[in-house]
N, C-alpha and C. Protein backbone atom coordinates (compact mmCIF):
# COMPACT_ATOMS: atom_id res chain seq x y z
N UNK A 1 -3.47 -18.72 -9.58
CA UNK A 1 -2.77 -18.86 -8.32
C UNK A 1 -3.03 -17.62 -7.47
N UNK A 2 -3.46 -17.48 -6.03
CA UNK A 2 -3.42 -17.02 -5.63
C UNK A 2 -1.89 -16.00 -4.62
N UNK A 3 -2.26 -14.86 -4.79
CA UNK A 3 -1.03 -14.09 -4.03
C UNK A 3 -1.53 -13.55 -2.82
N UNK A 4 -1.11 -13.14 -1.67
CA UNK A 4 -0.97 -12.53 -0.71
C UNK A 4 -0.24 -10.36 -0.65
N UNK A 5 -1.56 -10.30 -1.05
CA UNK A 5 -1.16 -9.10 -0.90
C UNK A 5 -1.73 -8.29 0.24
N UNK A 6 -0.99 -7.19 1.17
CA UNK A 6 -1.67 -6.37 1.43
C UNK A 6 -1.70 -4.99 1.04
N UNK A 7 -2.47 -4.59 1.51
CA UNK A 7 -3.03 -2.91 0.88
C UNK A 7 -2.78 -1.99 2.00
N UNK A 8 -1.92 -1.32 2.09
CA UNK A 8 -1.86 -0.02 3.02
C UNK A 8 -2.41 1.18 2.77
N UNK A 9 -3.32 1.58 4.07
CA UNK A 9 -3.68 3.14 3.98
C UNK A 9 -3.64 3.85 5.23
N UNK A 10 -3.30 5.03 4.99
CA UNK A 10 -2.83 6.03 6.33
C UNK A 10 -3.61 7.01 7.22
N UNK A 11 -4.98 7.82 6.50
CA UNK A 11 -5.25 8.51 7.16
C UNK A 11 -6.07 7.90 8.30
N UNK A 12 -5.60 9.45 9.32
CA UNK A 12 -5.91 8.97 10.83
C UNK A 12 -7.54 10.32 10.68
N UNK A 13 -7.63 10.68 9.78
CA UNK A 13 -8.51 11.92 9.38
C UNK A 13 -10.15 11.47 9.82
N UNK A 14 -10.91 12.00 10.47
CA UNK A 14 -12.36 12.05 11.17
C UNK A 14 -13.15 11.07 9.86
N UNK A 15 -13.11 12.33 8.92
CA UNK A 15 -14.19 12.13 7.57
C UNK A 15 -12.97 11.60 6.16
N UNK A 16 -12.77 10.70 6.38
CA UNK A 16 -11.57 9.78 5.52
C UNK A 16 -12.09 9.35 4.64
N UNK A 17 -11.84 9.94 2.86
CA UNK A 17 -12.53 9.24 1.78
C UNK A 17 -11.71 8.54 1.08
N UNK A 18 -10.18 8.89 1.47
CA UNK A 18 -9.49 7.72 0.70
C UNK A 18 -9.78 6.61 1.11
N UNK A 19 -10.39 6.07 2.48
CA UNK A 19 -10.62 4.67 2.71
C UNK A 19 -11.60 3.86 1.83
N UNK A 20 -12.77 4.48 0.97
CA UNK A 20 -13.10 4.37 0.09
C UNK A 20 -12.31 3.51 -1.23
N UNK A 21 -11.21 4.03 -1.56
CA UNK A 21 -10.12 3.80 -2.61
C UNK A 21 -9.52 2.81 -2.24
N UNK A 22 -8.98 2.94 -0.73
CA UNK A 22 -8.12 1.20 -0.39
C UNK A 22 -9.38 0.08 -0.41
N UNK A 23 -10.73 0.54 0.03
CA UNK A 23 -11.51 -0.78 -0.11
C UNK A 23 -11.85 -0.97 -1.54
N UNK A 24 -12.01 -0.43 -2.80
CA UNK A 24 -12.12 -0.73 -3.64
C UNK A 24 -10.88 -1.69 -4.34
N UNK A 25 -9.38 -0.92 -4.07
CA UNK A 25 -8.45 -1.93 -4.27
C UNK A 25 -8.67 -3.63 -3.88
N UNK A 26 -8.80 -3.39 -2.35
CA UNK A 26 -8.97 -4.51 -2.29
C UNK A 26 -10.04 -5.09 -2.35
N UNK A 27 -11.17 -5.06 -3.08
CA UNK A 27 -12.14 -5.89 -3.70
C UNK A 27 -11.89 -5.86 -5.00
N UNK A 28 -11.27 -5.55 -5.66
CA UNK A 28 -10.60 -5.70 -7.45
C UNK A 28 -10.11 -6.74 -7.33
N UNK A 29 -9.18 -6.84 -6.20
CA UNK A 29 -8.34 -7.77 -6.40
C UNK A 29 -8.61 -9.19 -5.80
N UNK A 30 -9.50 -9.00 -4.73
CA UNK A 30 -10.27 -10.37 -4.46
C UNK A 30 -11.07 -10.80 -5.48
N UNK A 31 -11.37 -10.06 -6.39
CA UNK A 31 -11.90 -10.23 -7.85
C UNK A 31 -11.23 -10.99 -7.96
N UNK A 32 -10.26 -10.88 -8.69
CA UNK A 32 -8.81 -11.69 -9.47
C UNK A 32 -8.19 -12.96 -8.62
N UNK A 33 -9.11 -13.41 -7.44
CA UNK A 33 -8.61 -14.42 -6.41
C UNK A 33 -7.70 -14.12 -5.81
N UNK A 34 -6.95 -13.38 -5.66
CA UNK A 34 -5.72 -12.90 -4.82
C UNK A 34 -6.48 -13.02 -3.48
N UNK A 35 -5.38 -13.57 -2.49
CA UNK A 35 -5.91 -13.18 -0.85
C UNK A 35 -5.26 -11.65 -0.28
N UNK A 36 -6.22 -10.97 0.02
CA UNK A 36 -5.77 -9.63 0.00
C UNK A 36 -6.66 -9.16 1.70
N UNK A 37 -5.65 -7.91 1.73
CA UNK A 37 -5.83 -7.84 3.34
C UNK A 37 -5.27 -6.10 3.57
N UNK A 38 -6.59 -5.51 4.15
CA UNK A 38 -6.57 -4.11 4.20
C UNK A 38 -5.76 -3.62 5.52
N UNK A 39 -4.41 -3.21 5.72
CA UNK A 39 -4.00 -2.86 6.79
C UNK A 39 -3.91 -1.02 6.86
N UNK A 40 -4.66 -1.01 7.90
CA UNK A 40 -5.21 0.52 7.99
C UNK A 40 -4.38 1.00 9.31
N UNK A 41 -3.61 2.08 8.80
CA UNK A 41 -2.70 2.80 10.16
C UNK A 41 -3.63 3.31 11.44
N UNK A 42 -4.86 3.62 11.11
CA UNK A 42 -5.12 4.64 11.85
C UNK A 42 -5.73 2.95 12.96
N UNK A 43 -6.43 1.81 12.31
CA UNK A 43 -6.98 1.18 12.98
C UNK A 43 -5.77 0.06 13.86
N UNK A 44 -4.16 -0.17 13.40
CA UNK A 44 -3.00 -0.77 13.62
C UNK A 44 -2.69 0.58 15.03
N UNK A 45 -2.61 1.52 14.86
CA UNK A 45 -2.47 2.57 15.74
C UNK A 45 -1.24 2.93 16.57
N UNK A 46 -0.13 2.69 15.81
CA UNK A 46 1.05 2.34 16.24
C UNK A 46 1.49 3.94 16.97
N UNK A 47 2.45 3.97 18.02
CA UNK A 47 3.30 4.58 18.22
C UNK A 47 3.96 5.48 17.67
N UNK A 48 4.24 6.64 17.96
CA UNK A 48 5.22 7.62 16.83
C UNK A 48 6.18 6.85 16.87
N UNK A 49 6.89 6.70 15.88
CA UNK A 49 8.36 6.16 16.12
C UNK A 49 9.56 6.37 16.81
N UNK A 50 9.68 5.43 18.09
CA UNK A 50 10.80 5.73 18.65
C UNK A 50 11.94 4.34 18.56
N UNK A 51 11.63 2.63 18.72
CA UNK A 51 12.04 1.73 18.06
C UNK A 51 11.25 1.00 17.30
N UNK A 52 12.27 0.48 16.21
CA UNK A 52 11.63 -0.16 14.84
C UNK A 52 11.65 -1.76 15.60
N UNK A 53 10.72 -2.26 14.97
CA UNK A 53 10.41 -3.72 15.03
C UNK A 53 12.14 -4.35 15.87
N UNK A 54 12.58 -4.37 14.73
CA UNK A 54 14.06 -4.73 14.92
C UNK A 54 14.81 -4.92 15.63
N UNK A 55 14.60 -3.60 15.90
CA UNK A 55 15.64 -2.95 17.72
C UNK A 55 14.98 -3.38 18.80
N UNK A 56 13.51 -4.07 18.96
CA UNK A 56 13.84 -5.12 20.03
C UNK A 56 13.68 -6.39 20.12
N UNK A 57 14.10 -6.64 21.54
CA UNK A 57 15.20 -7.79 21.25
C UNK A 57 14.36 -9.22 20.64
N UNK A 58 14.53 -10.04 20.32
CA UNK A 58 13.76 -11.12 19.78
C UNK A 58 12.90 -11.91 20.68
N UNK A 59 11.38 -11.88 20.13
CA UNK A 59 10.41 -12.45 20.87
C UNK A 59 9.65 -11.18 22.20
N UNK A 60 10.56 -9.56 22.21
CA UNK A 60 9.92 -8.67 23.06
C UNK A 60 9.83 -7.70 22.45
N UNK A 61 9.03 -7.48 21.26
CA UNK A 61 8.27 -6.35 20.62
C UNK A 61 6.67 -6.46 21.06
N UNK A 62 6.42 -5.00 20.74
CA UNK A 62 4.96 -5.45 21.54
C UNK A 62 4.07 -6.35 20.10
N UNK A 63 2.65 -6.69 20.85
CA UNK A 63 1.80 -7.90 20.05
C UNK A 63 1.80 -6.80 18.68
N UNK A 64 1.68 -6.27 18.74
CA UNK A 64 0.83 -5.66 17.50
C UNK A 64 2.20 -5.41 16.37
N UNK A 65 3.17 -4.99 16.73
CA UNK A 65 4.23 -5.16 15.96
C UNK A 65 4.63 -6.33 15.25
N UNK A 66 4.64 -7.30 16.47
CA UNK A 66 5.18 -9.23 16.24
C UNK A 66 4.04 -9.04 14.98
N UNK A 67 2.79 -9.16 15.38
CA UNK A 67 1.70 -9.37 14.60
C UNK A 67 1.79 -9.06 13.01
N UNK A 68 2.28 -7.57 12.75
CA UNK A 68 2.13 -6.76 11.56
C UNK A 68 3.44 -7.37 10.99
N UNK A 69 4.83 -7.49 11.71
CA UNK A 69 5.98 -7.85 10.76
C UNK A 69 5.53 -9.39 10.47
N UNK A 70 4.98 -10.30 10.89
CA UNK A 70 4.75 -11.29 10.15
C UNK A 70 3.83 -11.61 9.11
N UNK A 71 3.05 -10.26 8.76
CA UNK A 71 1.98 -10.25 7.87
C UNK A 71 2.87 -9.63 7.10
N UNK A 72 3.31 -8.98 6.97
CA UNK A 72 4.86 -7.85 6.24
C UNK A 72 5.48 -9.02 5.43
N UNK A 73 6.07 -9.86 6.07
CA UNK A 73 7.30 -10.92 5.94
C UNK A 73 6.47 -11.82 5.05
N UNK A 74 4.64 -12.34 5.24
CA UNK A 74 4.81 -13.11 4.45
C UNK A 74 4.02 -12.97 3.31
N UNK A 75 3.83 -11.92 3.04
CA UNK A 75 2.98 -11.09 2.20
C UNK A 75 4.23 -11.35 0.70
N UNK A 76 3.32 -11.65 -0.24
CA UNK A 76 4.14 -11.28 -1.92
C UNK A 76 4.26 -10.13 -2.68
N UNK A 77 3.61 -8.76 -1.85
CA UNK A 77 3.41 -7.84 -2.65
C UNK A 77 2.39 -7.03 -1.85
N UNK A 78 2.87 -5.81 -2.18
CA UNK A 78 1.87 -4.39 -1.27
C UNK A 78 1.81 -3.32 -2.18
N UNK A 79 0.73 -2.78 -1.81
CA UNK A 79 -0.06 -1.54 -2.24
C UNK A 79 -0.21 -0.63 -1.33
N UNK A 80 0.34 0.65 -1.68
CA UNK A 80 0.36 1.70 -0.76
C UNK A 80 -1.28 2.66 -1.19
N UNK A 81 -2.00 3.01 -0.43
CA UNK A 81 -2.96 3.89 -0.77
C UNK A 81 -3.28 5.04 -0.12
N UNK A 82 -2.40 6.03 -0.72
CA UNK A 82 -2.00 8.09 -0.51
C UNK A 82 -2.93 8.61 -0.56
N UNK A 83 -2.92 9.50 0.46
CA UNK A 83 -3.53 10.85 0.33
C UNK A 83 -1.84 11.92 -0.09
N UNK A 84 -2.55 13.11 -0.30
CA UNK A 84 -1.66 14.19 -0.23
C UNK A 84 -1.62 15.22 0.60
N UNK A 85 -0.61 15.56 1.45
CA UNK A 85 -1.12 16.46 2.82
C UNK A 85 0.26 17.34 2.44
N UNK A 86 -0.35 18.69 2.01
CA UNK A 86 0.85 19.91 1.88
C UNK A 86 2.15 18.95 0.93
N UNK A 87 1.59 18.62 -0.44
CA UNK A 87 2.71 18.55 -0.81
C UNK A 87 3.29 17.13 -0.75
N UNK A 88 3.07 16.03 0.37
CA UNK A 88 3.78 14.96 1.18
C UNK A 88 2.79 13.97 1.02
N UNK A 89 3.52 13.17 2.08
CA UNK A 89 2.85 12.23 2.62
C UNK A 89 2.26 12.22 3.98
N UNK A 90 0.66 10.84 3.96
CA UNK A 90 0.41 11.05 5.07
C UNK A 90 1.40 10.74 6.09
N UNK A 91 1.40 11.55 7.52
CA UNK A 91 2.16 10.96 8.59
C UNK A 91 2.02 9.64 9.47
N UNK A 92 0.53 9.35 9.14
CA UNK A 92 0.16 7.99 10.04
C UNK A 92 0.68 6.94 8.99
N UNK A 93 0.85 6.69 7.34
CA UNK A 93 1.35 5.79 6.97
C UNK A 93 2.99 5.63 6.81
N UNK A 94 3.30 7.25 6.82
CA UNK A 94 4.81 7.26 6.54
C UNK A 94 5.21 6.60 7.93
N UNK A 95 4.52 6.90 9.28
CA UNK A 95 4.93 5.90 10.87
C UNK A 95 5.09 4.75 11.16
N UNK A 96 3.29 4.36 10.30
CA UNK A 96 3.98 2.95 10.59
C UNK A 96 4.99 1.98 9.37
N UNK A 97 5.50 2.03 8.26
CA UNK A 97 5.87 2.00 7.60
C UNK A 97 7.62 2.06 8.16
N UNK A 98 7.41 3.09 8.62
CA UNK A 98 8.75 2.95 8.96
C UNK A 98 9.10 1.92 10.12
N UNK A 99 8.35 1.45 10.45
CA UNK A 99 8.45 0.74 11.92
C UNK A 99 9.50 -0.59 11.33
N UNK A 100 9.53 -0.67 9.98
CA UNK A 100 9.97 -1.79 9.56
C UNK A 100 10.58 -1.93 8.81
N UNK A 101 12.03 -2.81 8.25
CA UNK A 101 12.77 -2.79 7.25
C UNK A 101 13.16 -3.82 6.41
N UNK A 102 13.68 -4.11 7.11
CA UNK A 102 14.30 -5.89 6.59
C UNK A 102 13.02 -6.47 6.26
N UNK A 103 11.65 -6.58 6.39
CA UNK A 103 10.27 -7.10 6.40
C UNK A 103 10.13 -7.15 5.34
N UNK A 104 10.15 -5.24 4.99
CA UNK A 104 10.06 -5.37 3.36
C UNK A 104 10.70 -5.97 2.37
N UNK A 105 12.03 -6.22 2.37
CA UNK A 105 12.72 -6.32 1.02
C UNK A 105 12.04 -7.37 0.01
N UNK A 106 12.65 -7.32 -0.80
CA UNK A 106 12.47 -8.07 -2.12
C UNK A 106 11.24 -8.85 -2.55
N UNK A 107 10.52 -7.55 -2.18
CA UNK A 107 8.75 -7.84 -2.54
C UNK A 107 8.43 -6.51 -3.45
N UNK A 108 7.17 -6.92 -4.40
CA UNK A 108 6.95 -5.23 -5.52
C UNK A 108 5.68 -4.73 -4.27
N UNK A 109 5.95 -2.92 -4.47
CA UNK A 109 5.20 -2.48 -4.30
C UNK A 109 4.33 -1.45 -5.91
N UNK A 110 3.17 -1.53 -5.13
CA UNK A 110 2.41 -0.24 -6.25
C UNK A 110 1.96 0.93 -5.06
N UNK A 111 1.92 1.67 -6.10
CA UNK A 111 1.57 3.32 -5.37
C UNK A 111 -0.27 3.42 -5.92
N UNK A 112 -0.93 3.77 -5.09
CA UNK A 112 -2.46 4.39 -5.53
C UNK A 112 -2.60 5.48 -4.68
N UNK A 113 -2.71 6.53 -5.23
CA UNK A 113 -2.76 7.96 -4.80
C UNK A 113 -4.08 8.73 -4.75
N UNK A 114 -4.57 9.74 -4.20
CA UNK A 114 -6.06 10.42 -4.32
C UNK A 114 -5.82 11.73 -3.58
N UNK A 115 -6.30 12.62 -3.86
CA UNK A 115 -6.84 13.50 -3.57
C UNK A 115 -7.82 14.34 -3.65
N UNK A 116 -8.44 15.24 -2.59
CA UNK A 116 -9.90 16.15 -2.75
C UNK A 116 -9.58 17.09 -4.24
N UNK A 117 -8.94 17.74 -4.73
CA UNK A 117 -8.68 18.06 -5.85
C UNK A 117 -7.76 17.10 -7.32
N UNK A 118 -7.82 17.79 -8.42
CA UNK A 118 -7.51 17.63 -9.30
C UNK A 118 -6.01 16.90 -10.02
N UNK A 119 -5.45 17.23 -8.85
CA UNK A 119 -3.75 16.54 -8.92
C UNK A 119 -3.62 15.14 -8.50
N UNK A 120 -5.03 14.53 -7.57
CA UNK A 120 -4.66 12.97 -7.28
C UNK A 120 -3.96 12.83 -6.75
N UNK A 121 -2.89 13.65 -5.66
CA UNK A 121 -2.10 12.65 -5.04
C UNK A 121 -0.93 12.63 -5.22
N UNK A 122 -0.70 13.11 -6.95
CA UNK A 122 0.66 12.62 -7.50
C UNK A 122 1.74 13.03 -7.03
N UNK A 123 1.96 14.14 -6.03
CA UNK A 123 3.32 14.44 -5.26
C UNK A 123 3.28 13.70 -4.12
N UNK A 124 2.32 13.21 -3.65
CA UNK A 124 2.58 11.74 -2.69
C UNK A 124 2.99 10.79 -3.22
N UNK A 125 2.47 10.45 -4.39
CA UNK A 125 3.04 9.26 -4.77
C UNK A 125 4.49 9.15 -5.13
N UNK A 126 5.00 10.51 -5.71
CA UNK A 126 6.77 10.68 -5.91
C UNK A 126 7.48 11.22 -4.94
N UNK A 127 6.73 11.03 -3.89
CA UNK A 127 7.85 11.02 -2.28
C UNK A 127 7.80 9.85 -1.77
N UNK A 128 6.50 8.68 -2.27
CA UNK A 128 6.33 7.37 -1.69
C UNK A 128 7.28 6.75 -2.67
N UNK A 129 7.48 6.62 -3.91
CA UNK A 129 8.22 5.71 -4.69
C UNK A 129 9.57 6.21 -4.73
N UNK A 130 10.47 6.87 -4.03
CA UNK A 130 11.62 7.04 -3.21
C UNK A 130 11.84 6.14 -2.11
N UNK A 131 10.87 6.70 -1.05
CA UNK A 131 10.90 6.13 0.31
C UNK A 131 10.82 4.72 -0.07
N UNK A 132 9.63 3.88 -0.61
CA UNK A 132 9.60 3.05 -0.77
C UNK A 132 10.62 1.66 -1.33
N UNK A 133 11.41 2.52 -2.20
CA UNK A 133 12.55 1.66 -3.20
C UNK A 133 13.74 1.76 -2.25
N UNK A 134 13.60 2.79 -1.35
CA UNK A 134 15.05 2.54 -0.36
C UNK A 134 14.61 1.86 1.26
N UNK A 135 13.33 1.52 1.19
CA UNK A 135 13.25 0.58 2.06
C UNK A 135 12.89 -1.51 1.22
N UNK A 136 13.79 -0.79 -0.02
CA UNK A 136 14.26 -2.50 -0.50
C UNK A 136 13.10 -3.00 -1.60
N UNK A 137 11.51 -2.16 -1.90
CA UNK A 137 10.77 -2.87 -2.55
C UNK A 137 11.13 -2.15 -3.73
N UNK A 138 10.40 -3.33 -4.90
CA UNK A 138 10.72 -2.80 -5.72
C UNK A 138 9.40 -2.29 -6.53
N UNK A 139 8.90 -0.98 -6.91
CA UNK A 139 7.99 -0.67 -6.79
C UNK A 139 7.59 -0.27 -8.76
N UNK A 140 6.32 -0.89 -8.99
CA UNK A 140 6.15 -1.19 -10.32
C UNK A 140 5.31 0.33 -11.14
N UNK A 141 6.36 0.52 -12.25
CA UNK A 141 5.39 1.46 -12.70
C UNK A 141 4.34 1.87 -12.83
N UNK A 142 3.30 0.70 -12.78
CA UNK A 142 2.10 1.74 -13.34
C UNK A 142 1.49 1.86 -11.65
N UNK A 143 0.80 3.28 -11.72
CA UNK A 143 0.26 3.78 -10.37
C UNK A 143 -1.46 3.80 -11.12
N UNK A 144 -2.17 4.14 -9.98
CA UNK A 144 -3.53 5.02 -10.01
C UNK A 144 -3.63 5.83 -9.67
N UNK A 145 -4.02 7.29 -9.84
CA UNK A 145 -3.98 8.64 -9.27
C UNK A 145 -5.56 8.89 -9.36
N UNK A 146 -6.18 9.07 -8.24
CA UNK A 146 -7.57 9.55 -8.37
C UNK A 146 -8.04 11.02 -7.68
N UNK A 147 -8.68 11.80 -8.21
CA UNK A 147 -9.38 13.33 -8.04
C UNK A 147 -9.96 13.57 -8.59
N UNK A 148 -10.84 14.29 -8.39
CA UNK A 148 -11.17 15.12 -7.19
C UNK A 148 -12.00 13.39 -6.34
N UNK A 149 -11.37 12.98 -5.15
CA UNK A 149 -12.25 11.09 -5.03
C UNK A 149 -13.24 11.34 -4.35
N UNK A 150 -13.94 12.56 -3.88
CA UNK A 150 -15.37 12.33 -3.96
C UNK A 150 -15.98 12.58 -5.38
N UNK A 151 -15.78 12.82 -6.39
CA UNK A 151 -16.59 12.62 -7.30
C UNK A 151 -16.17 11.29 -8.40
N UNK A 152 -15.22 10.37 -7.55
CA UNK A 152 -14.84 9.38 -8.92
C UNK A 152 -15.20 8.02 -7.76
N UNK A 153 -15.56 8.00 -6.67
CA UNK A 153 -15.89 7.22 -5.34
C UNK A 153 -16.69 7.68 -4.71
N UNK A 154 -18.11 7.21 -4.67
CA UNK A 154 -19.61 7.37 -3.92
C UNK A 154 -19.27 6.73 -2.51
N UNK A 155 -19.80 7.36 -1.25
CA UNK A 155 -19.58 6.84 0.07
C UNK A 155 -19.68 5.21 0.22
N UNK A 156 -20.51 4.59 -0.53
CA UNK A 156 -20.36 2.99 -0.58
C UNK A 156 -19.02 2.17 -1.10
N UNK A 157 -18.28 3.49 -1.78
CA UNK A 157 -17.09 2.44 -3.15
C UNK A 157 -17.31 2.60 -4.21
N UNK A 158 -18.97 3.29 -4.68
CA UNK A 158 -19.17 2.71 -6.22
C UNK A 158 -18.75 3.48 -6.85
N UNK A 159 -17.57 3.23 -8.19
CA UNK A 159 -17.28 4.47 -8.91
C UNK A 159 -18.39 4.92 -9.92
N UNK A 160 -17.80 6.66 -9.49
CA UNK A 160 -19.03 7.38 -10.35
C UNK A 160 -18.51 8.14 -11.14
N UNK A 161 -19.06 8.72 -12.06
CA UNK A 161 -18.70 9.29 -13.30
C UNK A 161 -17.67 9.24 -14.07
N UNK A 162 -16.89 10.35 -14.69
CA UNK A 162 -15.87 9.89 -15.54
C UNK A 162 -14.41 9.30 -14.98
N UNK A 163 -14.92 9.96 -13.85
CA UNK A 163 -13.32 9.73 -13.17
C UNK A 163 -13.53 8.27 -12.51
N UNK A 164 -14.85 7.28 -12.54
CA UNK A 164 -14.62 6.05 -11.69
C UNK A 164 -14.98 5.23 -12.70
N UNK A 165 -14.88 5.71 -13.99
CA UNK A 165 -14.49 5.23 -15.19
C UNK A 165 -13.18 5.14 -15.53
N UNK A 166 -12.24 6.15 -15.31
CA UNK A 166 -11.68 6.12 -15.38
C UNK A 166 -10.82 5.08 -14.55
N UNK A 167 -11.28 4.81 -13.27
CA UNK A 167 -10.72 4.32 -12.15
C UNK A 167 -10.64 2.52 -12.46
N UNK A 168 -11.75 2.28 -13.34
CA UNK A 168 -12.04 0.98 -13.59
C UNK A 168 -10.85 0.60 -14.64
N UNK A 169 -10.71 0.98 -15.91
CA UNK A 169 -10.20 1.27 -17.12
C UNK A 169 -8.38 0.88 -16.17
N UNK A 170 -8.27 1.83 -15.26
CA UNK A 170 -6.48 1.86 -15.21
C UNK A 170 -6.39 0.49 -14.26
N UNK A 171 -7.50 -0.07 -13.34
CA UNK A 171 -7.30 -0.59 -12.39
C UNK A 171 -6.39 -2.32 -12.94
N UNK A 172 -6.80 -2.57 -13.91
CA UNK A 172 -6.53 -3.75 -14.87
C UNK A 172 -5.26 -4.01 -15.46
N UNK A 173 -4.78 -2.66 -15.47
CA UNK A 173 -3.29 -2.85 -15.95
C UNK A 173 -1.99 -2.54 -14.79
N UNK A 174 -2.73 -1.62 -13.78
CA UNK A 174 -2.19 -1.54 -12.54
C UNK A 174 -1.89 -2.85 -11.76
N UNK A 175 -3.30 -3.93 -11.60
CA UNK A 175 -3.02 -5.14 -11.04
C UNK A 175 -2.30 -6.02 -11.88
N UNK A 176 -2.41 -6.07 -13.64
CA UNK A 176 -1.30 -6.80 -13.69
C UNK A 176 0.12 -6.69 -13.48
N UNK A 177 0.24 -5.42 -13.71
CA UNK A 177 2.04 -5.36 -13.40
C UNK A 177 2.35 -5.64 -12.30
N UNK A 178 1.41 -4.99 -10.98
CA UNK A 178 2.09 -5.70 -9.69
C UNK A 178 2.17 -7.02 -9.65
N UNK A 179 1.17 -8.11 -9.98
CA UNK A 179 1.16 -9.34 -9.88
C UNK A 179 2.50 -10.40 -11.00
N UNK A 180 2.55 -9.41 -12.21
CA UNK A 180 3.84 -9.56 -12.79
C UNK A 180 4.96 -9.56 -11.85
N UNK A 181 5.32 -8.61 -11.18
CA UNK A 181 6.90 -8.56 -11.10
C UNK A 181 6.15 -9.25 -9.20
N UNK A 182 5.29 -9.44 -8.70
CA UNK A 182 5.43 -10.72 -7.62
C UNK A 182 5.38 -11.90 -7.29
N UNK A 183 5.00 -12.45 -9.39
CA UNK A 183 5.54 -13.85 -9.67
C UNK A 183 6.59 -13.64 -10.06
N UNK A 184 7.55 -13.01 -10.23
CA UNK A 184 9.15 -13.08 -10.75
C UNK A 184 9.56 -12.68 -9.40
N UNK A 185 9.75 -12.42 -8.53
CA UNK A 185 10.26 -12.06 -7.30
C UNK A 185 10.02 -13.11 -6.15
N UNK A 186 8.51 -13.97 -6.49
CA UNK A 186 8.52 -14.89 -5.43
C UNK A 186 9.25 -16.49 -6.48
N UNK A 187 9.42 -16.43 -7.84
CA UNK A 187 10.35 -17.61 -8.28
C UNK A 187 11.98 -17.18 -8.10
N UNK A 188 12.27 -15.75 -8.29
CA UNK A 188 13.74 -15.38 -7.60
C UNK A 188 14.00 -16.01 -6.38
N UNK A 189 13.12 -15.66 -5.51
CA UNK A 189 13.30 -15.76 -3.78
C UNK A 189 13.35 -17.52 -3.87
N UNK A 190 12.67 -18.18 -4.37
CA UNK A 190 12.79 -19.45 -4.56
C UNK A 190 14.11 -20.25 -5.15
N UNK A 191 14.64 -19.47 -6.01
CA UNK A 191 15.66 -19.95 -6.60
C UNK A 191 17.24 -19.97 -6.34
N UNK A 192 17.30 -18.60 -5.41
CA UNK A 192 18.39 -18.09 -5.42
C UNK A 192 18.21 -17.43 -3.82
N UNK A 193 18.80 -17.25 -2.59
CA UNK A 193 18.93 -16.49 -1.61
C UNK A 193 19.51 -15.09 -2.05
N UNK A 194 18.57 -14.18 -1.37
CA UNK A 194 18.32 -12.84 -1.40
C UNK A 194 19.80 -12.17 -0.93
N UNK A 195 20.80 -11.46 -1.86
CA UNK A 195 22.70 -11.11 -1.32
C UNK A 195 22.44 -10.45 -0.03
N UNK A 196 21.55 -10.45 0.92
CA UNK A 196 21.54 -9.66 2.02
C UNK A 196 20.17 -9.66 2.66
């Protein structure tokens, strides 16, 4: 059966190699037949945040908002894909992300993290799986952390050496758990209305 996932990534950065990492996600998973769909901040190009989807009034948000919360809304499941900037998160995904709330709920997210060095990401990813669980998803243990990602991701996608060995190896158990808990979440949503 096919799912509807999309894949988020943030940097707005010149020479961007995590984009590398979100396109590999999402060709894993078009592997696995999933319909999957790369939504890229820098190319969505939203607004700093001043109102969320929400706050206006119904039917007068601009196109690109209407557009993204209904890909949001009918999506089964998302993938966030981090860089690490000082510590954080990027600012172009933490923006548009926030643009939206109620969109998200009661869908799983996964975290995939990277960075130019050795740490991967991983303090992005434990400021994203906060943010993330209090904007309602419910976000599945297993992550991917990749570094140093020019040497585990060649400018085409292709993983190289130990580390895009490595990258292959985790990618398999990463997609099943998300796809786990977004067939139990889309037979919940089916069964029972969501308390809020």
């Amino acid at each position: 059966m096919s799912h509807q996932i999309l894949v988020f990534y943030g940097s707005y950065r010149s020479d961007r190699m995590g984009i590398r990492l979100a396109e590999f996600i999402v060709e894993r998973f078009r592997r696995r037949g999933d319909a999957v769909e790369l939504i890229d901040a820098k190319a969505v190009n939203l607004p700093m945040l001043d109102r969320m989807y929400k706050e206006h009034p119904p039917g007068k948000a601009p196109e690109q908002l209407e557009r993204l919360a209904g890909k949001i809304r009918d999506a089964d499941g998302f993938v966030f894909v981090t860089g690490e900037y000082n510590w954080g998160v990027q600012p172009g995904l933490k923006n548009l992300t926030d643009h939206f709330l109620e969109e998200w709920f009661w869908r799983p997210a996964g975290i995939v993290s990277y960075s130019g060095g050795r740490l991967s990401g991983t303090r992005s990813a434990t400021a994203w799986h906060g943010t993330l669980s209090e904007m309602g998803m419910v976000v599945v243990s297993s992550t991917i952390a990749v570094g140093p990602i020019a040497e585990t991701l060649a400018a085409d996608g292709t993983p190289t050496g130990g580390g895009g060995q490595a990258l292959e190896r985790a990618f398999p158990r990463f997609a099943d758990d998300l796809i786990w808990w977004v067939e139990a979440a889309k037979m919940q949503r089916q069964r029972k209305k969501p308390p809020y």
